[in-house]
C-alpha atoms as a PDB file:
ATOM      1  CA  UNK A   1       0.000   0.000   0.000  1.00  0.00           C
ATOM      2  CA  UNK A   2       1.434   3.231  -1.008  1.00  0.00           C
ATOM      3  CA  UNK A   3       1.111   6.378   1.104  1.00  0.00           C
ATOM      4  CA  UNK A   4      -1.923   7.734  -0.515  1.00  0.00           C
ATOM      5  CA  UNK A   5      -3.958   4.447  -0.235  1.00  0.00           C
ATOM      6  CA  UNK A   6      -2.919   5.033   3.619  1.00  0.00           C
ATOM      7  CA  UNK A   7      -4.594   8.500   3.718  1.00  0.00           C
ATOM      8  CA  UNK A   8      -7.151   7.519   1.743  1.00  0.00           C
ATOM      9  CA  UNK A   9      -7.837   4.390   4.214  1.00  0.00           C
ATOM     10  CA  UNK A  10      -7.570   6.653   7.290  1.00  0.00           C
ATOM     11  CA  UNK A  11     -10.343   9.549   5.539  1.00  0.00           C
ATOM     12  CA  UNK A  12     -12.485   6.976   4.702  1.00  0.00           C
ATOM     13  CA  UNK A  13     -12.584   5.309   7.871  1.00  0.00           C
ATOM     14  CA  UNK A  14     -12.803   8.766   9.662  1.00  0.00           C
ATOM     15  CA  UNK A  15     -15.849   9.685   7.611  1.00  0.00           C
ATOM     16  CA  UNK A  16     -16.864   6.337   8.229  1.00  0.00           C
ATOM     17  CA  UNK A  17     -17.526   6.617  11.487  1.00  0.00           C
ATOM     18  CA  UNK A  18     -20.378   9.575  10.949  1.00  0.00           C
ATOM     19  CA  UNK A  19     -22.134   7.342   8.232  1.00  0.00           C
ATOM     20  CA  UNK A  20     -24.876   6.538  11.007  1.00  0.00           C
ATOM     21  CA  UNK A  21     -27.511   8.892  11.970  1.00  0.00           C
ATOM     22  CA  UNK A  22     -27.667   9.048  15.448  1.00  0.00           C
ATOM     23  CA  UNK A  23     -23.738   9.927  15.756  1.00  0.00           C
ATOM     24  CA  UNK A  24     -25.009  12.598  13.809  1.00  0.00           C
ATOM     25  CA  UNK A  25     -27.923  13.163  16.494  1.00  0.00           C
ATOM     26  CA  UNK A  26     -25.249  12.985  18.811  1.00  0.00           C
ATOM     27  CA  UNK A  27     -23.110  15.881  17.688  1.00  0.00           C
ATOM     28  CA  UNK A  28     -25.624  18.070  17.197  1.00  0.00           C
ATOM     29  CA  UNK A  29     -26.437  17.365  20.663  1.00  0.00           C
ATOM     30  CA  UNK A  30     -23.805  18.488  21.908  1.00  0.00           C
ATOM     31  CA  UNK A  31     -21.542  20.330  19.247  1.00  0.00           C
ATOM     32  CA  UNK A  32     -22.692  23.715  21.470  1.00  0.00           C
ATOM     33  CA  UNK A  33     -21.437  22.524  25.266  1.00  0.00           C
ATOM     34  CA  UNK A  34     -20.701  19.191  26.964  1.00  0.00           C
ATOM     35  CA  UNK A  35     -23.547  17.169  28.009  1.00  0.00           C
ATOM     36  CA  UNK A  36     -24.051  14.141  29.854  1.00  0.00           C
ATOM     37  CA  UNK A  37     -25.038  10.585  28.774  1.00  0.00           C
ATOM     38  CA  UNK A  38     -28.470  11.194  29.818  1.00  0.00           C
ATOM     39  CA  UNK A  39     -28.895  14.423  28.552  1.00  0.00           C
ATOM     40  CA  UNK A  40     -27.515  13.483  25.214  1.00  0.00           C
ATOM     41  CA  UNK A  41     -30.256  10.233  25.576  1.00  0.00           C
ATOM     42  CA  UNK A  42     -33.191  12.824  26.102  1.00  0.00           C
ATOM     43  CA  UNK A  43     -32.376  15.271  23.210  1.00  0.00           C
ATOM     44  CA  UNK A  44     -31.836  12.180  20.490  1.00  0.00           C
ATOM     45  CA  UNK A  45     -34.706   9.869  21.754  1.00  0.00           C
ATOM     46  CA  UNK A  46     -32.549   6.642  21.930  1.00  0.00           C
ATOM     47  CA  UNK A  47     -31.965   4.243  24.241  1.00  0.00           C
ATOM     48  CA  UNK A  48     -29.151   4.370  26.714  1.00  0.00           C
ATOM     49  CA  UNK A  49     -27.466   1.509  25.958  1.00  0.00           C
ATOM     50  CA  UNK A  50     -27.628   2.651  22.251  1.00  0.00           C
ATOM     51  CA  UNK A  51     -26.454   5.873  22.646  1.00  0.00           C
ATOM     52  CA  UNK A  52     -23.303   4.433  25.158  1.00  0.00           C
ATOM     53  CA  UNK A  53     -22.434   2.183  22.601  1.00  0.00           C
ATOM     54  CA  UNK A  54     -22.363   5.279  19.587  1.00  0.00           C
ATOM     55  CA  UNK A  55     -20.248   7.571  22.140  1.00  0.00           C
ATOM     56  CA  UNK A  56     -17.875   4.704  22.686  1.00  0.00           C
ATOM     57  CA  UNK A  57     -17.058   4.389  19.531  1.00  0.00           C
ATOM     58  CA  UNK A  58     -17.467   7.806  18.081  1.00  0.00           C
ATOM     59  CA  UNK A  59     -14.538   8.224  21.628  1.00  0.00           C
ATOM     60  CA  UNK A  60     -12.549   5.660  20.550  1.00  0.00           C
ATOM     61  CA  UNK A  61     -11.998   7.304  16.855  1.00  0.00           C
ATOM     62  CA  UNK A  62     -11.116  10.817  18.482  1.00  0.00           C
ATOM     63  CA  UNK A  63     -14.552  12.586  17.882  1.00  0.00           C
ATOM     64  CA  UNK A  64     -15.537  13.158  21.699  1.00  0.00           C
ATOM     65  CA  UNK A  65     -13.869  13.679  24.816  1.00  0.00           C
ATOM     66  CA  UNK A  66     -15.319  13.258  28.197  1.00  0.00           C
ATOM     67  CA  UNK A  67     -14.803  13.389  31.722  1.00  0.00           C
ATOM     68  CA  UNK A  68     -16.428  11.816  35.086  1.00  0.00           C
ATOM     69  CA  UNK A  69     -17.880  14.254  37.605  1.00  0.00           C
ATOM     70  CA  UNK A  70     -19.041  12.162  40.494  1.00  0.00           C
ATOM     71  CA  UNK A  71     -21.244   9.417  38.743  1.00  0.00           C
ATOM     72  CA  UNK A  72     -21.947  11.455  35.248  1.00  0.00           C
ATOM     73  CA  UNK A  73     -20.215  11.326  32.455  1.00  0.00           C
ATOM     74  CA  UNK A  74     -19.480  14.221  30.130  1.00  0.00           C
ATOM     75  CA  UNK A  75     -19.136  14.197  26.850  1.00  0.00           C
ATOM     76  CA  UNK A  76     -18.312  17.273  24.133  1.00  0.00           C
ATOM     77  CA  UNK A  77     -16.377  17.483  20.582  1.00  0.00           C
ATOM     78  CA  UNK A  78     -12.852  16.512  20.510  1.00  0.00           C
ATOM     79  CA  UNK A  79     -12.698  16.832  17.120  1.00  0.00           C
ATOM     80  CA  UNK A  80     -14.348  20.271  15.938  1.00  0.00           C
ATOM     81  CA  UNK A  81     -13.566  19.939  12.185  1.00  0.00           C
ATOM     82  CA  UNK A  82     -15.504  16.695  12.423  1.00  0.00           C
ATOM     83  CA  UNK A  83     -18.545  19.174  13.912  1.00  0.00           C
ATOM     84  CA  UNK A  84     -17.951  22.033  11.252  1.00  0.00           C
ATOM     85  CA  UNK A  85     -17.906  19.356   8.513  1.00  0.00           C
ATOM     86  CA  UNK A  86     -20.721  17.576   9.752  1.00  0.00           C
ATOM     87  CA  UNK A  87     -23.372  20.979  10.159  1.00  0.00           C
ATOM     88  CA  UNK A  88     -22.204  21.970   6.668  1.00  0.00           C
ATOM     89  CA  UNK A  89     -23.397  18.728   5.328  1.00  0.00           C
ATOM     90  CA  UNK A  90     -26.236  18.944   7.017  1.00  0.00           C
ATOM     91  CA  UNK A  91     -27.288  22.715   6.235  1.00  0.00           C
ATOM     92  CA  UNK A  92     -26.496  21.442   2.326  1.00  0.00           C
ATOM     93  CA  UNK A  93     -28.673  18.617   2.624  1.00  0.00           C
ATOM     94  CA  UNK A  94     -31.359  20.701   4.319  1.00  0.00           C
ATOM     95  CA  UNK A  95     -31.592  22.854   1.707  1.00  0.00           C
ATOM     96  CA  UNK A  96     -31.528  21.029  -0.872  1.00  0.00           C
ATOM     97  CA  UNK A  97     -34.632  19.376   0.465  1.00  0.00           C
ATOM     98  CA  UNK A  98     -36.573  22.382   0.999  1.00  0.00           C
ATOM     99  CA  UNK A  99     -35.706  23.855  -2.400  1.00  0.00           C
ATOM    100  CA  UNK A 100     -37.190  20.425  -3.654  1.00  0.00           C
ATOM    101  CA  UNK A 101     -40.857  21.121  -1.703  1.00  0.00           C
ATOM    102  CA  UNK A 102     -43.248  23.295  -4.142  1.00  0.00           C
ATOM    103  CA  UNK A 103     -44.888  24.982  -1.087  1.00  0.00           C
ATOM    104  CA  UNK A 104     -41.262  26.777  -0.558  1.00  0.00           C
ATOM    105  CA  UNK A 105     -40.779  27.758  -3.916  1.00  0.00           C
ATOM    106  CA  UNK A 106     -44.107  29.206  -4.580  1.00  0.00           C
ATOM    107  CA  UNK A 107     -44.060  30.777  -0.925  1.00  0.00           C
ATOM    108  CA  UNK A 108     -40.853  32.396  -2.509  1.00  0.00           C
ATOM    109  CA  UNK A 109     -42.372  33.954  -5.408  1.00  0.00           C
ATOM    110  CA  UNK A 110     -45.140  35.389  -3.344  1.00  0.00           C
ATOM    111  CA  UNK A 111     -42.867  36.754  -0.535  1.00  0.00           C
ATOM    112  CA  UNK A 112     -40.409  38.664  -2.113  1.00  0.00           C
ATOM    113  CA  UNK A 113     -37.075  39.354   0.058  1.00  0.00           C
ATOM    114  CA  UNK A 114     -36.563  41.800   2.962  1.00  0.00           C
ATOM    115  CA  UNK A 115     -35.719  45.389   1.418  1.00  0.00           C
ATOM    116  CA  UNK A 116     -32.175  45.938   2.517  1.00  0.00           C
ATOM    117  CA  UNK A 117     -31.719  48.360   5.358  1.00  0.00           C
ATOM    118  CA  UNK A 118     -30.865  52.246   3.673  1.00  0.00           C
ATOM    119  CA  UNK A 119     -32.542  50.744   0.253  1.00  0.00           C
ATOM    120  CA  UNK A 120     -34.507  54.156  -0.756  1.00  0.00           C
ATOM    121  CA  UNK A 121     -37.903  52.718  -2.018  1.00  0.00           C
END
């Protein structure tokens, strides 16, 4: 394997490890401040045991830190290209699906833009 195979191996396998939507539930859970397991369990409607297993892993790769205080665990980004590339993605994908909805693009035609701010009418 030559050395680009090797980076190629390595992107893959970090992009890899977001290819599963509640590790994306996850970081947007907490991509604004450190939460704890349950928190992060209420805000993405899984199970516990689910969501330990997704932090583990998403841990393991270099994604999330965390820290113990007491008996919680914390959890926040480690990793916040990972969190930039992932709300880019989704913002993207986002829009892409509402330009594809009719009711937006007529809604559009009927509401025209805000006037800029010192625009003489």
């Amino acid at each position: 394997m030559n050395e680009i195979d090797e980076i190629f191996g390595e992107v893959a396998q970090y992009f890899s490890v977001m290819s599963e939507p509640t590790r994306l539930k996850i970081i947007h859970a907490i991509c604004q401040a450190e939460r704890t397991v349950t928190e992060i369990v209420e805000a993405t409607g899984s199970t516990q045991s689910n969501i330990s297993r997704h932090l583990n892993l998403m841990h393991r790769n270099g994604l999330l830190s965390r820290r113990r205080e007491g008996n919680q665990i914390y959890y926040q980004m480690a990793d916040d290209t990972m969190a930039e590339l992932c709300r880019t993605a989704c913002n993207r994908i986002a829009s892409r699906i509402d330009d594809r909805r009719p009711m937006k693009r007529q809604l559009a035609k009927l509401m025209p833009p805000p006037a800029r701010r010192g625009a003489r009418a």
